[in-house]
C-alpha atoms as a PDB file:
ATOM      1  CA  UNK A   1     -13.990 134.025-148.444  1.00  0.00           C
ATOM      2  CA  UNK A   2     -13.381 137.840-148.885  1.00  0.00           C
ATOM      3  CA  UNK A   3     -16.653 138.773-146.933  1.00  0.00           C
ATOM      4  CA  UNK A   4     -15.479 136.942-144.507  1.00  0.00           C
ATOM      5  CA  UNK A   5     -12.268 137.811-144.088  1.00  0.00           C
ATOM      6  CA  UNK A   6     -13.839 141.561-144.222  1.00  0.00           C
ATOM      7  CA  UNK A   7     -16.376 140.321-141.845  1.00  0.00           C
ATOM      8  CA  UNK A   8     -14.023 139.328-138.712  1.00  0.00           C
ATOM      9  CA  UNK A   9     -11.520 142.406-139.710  1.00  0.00           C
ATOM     10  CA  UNK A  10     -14.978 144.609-138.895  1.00  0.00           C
ATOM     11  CA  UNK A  11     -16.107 142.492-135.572  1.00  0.00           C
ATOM     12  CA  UNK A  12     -12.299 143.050-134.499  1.00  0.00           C
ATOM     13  CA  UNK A  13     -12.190 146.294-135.016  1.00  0.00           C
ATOM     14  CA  UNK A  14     -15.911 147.100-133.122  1.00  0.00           C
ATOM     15  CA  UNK A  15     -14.573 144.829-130.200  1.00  0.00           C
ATOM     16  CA  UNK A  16     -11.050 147.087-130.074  1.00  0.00           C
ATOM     17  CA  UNK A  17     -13.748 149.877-130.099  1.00  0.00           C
ATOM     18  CA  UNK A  18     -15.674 148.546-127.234  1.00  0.00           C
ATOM     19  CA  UNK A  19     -12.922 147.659-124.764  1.00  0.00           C
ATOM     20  CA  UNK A  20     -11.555 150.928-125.704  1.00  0.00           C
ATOM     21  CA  UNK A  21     -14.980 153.238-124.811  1.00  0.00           C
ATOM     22  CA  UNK A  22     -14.885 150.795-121.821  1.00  0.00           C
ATOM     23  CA  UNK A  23     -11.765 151.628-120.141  1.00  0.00           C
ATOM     24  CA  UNK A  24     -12.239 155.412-120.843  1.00  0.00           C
ATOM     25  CA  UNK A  25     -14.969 155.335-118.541  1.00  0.00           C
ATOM     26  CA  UNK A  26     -14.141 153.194-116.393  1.00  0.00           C
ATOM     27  CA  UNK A  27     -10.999 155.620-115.811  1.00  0.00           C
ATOM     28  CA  UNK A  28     -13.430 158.264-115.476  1.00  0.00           C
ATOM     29  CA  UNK A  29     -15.610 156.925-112.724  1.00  0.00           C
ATOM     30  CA  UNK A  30     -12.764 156.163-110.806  1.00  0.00           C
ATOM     31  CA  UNK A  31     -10.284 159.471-110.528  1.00  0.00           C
ATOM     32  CA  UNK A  32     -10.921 160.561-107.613  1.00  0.00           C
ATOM     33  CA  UNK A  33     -12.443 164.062-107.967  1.00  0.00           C
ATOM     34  CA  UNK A  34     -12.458 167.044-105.035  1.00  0.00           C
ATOM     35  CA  UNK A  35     -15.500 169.412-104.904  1.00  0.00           C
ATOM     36  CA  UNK A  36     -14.438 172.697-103.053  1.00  0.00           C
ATOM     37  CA  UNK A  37     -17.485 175.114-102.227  1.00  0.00           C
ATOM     38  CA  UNK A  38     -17.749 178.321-104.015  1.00  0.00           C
ATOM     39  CA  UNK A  39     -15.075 181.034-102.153  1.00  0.00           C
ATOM     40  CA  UNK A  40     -13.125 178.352-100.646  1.00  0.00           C
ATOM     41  CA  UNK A  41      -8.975 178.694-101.126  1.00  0.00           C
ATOM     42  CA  UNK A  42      -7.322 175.656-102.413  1.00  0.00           C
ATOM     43  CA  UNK A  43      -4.412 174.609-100.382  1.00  0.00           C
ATOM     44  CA  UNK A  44      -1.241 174.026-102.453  1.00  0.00           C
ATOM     45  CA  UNK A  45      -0.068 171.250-103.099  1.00  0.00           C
ATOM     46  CA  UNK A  46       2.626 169.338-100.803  1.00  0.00           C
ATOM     47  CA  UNK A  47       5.925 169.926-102.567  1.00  0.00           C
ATOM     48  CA  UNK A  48       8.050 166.797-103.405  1.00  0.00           C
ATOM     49  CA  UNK A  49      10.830 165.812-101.862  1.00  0.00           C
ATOM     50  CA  UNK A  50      13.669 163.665-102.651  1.00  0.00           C
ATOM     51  CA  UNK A  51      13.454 159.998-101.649  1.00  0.00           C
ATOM     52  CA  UNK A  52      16.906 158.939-100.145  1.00  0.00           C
ATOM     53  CA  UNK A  53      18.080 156.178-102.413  1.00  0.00           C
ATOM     54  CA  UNK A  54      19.229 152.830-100.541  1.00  0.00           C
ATOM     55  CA  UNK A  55      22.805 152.604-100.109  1.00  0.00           C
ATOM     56  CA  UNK A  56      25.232 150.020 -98.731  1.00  0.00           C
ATOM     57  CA  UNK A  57      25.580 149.373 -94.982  1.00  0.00           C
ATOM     58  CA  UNK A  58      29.157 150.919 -94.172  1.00  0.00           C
ATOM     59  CA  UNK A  59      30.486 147.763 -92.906  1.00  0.00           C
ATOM     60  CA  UNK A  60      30.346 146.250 -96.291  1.00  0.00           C
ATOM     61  CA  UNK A  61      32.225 149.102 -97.698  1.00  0.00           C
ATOM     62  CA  UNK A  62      36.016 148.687 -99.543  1.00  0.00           C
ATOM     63  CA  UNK A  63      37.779 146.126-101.834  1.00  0.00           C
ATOM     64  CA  UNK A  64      36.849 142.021-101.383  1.00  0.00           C
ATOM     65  CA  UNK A  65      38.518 139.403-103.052  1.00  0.00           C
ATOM     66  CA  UNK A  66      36.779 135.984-103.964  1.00  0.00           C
ATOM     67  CA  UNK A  67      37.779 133.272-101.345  1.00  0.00           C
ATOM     68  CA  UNK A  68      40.275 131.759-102.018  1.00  0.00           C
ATOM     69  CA  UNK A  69      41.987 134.956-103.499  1.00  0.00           C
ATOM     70  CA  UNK A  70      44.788 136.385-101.956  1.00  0.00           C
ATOM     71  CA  UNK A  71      44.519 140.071-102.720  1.00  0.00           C
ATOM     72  CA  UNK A  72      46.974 140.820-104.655  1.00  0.00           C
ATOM     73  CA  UNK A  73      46.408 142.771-107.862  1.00  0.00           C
ATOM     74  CA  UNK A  74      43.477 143.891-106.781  1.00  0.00           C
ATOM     75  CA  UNK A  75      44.371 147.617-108.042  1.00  0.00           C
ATOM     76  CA  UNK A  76      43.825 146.558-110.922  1.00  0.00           C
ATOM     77  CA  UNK A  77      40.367 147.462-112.486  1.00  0.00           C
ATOM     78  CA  UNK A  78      40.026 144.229-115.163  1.00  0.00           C
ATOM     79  CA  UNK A  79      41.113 142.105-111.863  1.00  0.00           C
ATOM     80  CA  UNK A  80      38.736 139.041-112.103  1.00  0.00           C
ATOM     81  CA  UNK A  81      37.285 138.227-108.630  1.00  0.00           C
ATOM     82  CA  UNK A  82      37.809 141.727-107.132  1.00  0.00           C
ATOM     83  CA  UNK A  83      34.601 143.142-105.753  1.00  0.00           C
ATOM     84  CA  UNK A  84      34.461 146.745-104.923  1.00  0.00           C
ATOM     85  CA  UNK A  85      31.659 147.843-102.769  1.00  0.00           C
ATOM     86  CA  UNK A  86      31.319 151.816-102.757  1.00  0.00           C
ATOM     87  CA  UNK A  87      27.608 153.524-100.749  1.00  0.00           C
ATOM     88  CA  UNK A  88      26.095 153.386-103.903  1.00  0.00           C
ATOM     89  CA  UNK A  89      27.149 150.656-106.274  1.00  0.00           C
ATOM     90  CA  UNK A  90      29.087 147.316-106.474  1.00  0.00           C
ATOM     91  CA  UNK A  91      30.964 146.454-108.936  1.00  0.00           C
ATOM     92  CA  UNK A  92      33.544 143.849-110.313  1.00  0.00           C
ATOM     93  CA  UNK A  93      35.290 143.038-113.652  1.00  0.00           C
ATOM     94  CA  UNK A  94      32.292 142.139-115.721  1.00  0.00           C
ATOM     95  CA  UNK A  95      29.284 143.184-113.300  1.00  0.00           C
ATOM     96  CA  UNK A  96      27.718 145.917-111.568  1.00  0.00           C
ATOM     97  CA  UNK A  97      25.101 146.557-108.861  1.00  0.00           C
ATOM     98  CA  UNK A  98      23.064 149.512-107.530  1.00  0.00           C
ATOM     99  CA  UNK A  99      21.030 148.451-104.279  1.00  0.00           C
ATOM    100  CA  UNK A 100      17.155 149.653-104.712  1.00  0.00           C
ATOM    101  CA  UNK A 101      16.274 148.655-100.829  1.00  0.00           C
ATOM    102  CA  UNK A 102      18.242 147.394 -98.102  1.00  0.00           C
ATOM    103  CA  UNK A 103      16.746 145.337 -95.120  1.00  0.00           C
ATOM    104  CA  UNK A 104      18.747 145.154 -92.132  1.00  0.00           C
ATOM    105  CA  UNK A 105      17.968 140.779 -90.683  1.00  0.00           C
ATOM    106  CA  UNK A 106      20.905 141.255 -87.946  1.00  0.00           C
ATOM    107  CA  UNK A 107      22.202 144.612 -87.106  1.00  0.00           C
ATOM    108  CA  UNK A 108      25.525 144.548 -88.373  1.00  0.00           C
ATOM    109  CA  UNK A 109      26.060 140.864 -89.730  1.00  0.00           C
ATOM    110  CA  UNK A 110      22.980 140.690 -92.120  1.00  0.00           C
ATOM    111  CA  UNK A 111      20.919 142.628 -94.995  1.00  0.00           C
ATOM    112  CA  UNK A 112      18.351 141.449 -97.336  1.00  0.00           C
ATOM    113  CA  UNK A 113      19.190 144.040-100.529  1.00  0.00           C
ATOM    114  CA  UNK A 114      17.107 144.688-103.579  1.00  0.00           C
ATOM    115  CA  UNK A 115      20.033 145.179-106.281  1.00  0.00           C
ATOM    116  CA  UNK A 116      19.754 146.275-110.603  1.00  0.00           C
ATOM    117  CA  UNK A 117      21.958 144.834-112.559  1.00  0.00           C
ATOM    118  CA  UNK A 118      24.131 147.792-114.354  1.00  0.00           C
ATOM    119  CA  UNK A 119      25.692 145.760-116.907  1.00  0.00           C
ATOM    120  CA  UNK A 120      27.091 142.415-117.573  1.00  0.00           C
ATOM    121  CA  UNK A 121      23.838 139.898-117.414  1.00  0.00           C
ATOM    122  CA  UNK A 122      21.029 141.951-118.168  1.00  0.00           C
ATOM    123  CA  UNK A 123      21.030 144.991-117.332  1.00  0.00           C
ATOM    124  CA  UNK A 124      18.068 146.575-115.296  1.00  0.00           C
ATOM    125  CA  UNK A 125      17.432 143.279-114.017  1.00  0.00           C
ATOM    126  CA  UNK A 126      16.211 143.384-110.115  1.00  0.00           C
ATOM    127  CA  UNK A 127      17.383 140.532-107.841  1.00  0.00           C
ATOM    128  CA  UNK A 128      16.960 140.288-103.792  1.00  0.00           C
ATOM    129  CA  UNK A 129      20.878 139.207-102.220  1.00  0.00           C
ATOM    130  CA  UNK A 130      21.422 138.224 -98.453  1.00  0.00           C
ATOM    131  CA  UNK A 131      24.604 139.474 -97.794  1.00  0.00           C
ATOM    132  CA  UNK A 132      26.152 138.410 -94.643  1.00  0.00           C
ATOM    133  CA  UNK A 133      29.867 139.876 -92.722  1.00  0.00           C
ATOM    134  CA  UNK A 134      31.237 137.805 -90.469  1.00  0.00           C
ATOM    135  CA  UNK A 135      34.771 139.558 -89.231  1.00  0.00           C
ATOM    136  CA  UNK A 136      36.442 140.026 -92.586  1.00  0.00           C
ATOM    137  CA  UNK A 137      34.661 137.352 -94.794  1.00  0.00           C
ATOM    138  CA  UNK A 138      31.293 138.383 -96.703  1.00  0.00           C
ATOM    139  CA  UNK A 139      28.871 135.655 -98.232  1.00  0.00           C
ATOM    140  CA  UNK A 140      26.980 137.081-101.126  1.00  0.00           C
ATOM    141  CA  UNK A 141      23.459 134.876-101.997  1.00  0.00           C
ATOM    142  CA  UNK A 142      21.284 135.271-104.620  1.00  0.00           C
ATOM    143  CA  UNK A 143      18.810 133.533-107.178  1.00  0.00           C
ATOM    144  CA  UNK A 144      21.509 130.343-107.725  1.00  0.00           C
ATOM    145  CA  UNK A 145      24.562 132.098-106.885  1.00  0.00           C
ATOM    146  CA  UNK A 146      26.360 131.912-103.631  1.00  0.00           C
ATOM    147  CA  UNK A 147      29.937 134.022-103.827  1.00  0.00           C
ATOM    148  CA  UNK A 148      32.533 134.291-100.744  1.00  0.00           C
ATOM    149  CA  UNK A 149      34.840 137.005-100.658  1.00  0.00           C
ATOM    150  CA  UNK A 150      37.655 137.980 -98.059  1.00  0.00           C
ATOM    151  CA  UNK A 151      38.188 142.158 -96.894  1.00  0.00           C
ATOM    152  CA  UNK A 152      41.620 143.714 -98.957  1.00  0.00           C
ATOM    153  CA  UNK A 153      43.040 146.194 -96.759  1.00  0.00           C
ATOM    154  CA  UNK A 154      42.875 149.532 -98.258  1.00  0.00           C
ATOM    155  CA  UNK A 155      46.046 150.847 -99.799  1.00  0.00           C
END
């Protein structure tokens, strides 16, 4: 039983081998490699610039309150059912949001946005919401949710 045991520990071991001397050159044929000619100059490279990160559309900026919330109290940071929408993140009592992409579906009423969790859930979690404004009332749909909230006035 110990020979064999030794036996498939050995064939393991020259199979890890294998795949591993495999993939090396497999790698290897495919980077893509440049040939410049004897004397030639080498443009540099491209510097790299700073992607733009997605933000919120500024009509869904400010303070909502889950329908059917009045909004009062919502000053107060632990307020339950508060959402506050800032360019950058979204956040409530227990959750927070950072959009990755937005898509605008109808200029001004609809977006299609790519949110991470922040905390609360599970955090770094990625999740596509259709947000929709109609006047002062924003519907907020996602993977089983569907949230209504109504615009605070700013104080």
């Amino acid at each position: 039983m110990k020979s064999m045991t030794v036996s498939v520990a050995a064939s393991r071991k020259r199979q890890c081998a294998a795949l591993v001397c495999c993939m090396g050159l497999a790698l290897t044929a495919c980077a893509k490699r440049e040939v410049v000619p004897r004397g030639a100059s080498v443009a540099a490279p491209l510097p790299v610039t700073a992607v733009n990160p997605a933000s919120y559309p500024d009509a869904l900026l400010g303070i909502w309150r889950l329908m059917p919330g009045g909004c009062d109290g919502v000053d107060n940071p632990d307020a339950d059912g508060v959402l506050r929408i800032e360019a950058d993140t979204a956040h409530g009592y227990e959750s927070g949001y950072k959009p990755r992409a937005v898509e605008t579906e109808v200029e001004g009423r609809r977006w299609r946005v790519s949110v991470e969790e922040l905390y609360g859930g599970m955090p770094g979690t990625l999740e596509w919401q259709t947000i929709t404004l109609e006047q002062d009332r924003l519907v907020i749909e996602g993977e089983g949710h569907r949230e209504e909230y109504r615009r605070c006035p700013r104080r």
